[in-house]
N, C-alpha and C. Protein backbone atom coordinates (compact mmCIF):
# COMPACT_ATOMS: atom_id res chain seq x y z
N UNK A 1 -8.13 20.11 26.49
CA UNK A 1 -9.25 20.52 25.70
C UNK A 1 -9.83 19.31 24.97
N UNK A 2 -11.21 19.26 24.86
CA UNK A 2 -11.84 17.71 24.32
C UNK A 2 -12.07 18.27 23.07
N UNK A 3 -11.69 17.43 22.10
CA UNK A 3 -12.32 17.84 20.11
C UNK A 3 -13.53 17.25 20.25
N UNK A 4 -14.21 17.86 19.25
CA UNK A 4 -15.89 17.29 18.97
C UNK A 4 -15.03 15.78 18.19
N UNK A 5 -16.12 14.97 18.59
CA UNK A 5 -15.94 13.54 18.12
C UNK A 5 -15.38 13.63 16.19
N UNK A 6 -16.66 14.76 15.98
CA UNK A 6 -16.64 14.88 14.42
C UNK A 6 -15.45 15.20 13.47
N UNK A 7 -14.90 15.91 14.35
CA UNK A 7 -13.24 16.46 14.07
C UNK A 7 -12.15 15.04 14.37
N UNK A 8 -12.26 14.62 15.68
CA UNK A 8 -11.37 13.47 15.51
C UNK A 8 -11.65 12.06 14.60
N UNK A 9 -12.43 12.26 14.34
CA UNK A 9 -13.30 11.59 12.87
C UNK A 9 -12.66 11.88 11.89
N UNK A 10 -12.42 13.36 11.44
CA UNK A 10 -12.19 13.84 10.13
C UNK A 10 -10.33 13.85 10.33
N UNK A 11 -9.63 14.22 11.57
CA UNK A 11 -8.30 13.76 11.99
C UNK A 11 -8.04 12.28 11.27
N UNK A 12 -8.92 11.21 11.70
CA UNK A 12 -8.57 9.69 11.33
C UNK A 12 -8.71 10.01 9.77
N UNK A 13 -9.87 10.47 9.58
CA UNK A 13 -9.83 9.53 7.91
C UNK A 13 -8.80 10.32 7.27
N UNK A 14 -8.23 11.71 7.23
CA UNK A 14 -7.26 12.22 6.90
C UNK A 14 -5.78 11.58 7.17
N UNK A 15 -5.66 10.86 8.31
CA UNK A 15 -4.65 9.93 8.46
C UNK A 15 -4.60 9.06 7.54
N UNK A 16 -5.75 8.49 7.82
CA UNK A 16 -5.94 7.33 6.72
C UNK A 16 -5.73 7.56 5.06
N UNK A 17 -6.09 8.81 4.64
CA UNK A 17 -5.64 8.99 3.31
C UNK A 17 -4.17 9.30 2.65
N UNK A 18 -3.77 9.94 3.95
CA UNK A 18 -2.30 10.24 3.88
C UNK A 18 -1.48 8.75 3.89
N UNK A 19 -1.79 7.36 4.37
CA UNK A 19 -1.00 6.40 4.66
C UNK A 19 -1.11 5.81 3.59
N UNK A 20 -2.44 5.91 2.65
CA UNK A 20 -2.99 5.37 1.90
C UNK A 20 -2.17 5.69 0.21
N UNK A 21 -2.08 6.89 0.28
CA UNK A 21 -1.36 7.58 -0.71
C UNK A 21 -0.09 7.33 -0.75
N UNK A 22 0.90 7.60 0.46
CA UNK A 22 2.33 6.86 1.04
C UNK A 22 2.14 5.88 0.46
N UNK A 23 1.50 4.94 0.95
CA UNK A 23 1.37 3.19 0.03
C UNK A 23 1.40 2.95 -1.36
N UNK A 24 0.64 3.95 -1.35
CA UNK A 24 0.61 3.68 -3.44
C UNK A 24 2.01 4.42 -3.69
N UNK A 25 2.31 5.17 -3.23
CA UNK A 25 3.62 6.37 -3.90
C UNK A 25 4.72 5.12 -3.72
N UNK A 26 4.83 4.54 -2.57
CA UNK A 26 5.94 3.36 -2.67
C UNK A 26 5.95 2.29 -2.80
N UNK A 27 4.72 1.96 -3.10
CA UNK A 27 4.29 0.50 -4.11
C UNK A 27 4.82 0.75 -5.56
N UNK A 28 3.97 2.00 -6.47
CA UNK A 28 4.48 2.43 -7.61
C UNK A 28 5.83 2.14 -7.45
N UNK A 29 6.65 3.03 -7.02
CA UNK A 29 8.19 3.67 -7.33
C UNK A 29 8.85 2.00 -7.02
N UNK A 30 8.71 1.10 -6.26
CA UNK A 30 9.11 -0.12 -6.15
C UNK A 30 8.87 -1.04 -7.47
N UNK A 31 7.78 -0.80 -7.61
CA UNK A 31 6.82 -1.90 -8.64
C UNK A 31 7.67 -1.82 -9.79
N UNK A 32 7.82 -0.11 -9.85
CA UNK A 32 8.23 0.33 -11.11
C UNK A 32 9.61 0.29 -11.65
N UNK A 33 10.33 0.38 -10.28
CA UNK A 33 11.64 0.01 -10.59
C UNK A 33 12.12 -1.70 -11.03
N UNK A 34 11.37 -2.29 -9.95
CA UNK A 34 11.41 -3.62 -10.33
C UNK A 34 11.00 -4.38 -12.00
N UNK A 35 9.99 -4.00 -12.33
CA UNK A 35 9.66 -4.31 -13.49
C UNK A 35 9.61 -3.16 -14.63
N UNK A 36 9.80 -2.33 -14.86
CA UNK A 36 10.08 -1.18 -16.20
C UNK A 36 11.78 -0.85 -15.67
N UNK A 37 12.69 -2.10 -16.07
CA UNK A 37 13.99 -1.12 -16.12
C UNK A 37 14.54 -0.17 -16.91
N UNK A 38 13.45 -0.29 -18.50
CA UNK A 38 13.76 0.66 -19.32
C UNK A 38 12.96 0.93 -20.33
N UNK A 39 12.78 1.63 -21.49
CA UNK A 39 11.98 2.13 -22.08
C UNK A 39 12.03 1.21 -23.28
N UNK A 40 11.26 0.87 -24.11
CA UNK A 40 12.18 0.32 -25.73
C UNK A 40 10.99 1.39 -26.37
N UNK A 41 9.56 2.00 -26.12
CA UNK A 41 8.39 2.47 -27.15
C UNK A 41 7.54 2.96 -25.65
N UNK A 42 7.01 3.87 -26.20
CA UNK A 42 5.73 4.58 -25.51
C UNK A 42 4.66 3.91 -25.12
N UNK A 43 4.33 2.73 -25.75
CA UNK A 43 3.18 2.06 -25.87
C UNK A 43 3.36 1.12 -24.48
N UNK A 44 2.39 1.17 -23.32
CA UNK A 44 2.46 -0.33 -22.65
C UNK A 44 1.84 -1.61 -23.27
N UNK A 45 2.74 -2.39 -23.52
CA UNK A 45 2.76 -3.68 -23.99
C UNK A 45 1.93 -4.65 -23.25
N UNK A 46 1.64 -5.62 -23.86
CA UNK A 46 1.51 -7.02 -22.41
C UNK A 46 2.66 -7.59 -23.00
N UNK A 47 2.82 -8.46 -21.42
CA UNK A 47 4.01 -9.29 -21.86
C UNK A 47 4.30 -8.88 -20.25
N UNK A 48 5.93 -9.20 -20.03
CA UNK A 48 6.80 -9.44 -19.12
C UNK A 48 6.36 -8.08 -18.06
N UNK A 49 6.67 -7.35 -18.22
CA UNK A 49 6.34 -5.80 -17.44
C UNK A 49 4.92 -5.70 -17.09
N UNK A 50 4.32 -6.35 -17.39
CA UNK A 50 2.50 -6.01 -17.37
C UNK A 50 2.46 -6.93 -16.37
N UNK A 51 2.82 -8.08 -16.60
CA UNK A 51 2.69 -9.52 -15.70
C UNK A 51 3.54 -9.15 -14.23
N UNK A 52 4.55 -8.59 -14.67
CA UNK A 52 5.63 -8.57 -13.88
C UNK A 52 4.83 -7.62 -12.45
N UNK A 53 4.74 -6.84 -13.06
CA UNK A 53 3.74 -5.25 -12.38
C UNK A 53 2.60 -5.94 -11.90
N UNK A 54 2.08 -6.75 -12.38
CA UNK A 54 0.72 -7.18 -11.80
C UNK A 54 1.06 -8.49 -10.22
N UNK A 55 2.58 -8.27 -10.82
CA UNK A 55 2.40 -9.72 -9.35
C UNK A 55 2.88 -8.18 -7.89
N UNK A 56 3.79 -7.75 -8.84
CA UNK A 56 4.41 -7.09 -7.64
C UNK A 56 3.16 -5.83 -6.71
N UNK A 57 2.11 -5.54 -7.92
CA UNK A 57 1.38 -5.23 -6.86
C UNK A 57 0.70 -6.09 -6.00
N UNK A 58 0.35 -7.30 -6.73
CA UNK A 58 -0.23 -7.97 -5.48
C UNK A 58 0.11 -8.80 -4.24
N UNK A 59 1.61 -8.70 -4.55
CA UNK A 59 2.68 -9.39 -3.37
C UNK A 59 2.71 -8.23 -2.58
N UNK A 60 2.51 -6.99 -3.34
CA UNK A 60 2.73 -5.74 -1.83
C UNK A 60 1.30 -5.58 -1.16
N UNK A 61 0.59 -5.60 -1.55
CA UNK A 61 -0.76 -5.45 -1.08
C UNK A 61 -1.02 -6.55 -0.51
N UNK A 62 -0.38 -7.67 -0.67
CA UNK A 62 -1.09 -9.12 0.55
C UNK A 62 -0.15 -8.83 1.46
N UNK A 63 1.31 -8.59 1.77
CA UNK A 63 2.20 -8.19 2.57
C UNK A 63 1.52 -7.40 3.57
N UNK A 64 1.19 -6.01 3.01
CA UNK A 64 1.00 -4.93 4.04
C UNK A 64 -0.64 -5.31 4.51
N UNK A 65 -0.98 -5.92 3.87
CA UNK A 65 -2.28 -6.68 4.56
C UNK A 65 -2.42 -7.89 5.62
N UNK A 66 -0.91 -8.09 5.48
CA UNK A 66 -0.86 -9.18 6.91
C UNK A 66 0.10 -8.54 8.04
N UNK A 67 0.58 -7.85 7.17
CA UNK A 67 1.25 -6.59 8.23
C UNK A 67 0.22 -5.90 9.38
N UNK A 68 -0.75 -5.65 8.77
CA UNK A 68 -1.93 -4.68 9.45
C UNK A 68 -2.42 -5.54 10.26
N UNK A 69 -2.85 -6.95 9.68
CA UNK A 69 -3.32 -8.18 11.07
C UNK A 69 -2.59 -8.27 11.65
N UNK A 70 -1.12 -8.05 11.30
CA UNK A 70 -0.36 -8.84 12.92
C UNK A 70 -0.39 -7.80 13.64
N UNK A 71 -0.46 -6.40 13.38
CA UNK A 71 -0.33 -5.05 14.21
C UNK A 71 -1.57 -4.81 14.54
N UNK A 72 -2.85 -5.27 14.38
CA UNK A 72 -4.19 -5.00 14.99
C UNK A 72 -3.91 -6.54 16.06
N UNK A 73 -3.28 -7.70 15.91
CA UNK A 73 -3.67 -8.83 17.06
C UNK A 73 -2.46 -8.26 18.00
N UNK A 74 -1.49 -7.59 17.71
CA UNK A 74 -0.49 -6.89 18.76
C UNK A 74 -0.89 -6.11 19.39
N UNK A 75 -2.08 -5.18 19.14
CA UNK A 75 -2.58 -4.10 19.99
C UNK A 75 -3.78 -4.37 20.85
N UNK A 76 -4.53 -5.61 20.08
CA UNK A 76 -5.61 -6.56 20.94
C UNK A 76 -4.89 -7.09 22.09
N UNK A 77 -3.76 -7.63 22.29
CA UNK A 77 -2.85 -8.22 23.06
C UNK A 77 -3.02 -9.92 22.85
N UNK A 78 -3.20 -10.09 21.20
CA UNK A 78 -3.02 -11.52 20.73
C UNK A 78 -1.43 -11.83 19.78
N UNK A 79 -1.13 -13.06 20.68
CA UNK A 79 -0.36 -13.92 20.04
C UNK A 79 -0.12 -13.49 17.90
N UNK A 80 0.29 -13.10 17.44
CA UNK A 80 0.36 -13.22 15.68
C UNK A 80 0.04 -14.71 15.15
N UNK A 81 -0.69 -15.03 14.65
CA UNK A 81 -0.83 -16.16 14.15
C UNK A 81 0.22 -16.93 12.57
């Protein structure tokens, strides 16, 4: 049976939000473990945990962003650079 294009359209971007959400749910729970080992006040501070949180998201987000290039030049049938 063939789907209207429009449906396997709305299939992808629904993929796409689901992977998208996965990502953040285990970026957080990583991030968070790594840098908030514990509570001392309610208040988020700057300082160590703020900094700390700010690298670890962006070490996961350049990661899974070179992750995605080497798995789009693997499916092109290129060499990983």
């Amino acid at each position: 049976m063939n789907m209207p294009q429009g449906q396997g359209n709305l299939d992808a971007m629904k993929a796409e939000m689901i992977f998208v959400a996965d990502l953040f749910n285990k970026m957080s729970e990583m991030c968070f473990k790594k840098c908030v080992p514990r509570f001392h006040d309610g208040d988020l501070n700057t300082g160590e945990p703020v900094v700390c949180a700010d690298r670890c998201v962006g070490k996961y987000v350049e990661a899974t962003n070179k992750v995605g290039e080497v798995m789009q030049q693997l499916q092109q049938g290129q060499a990983p650079q």
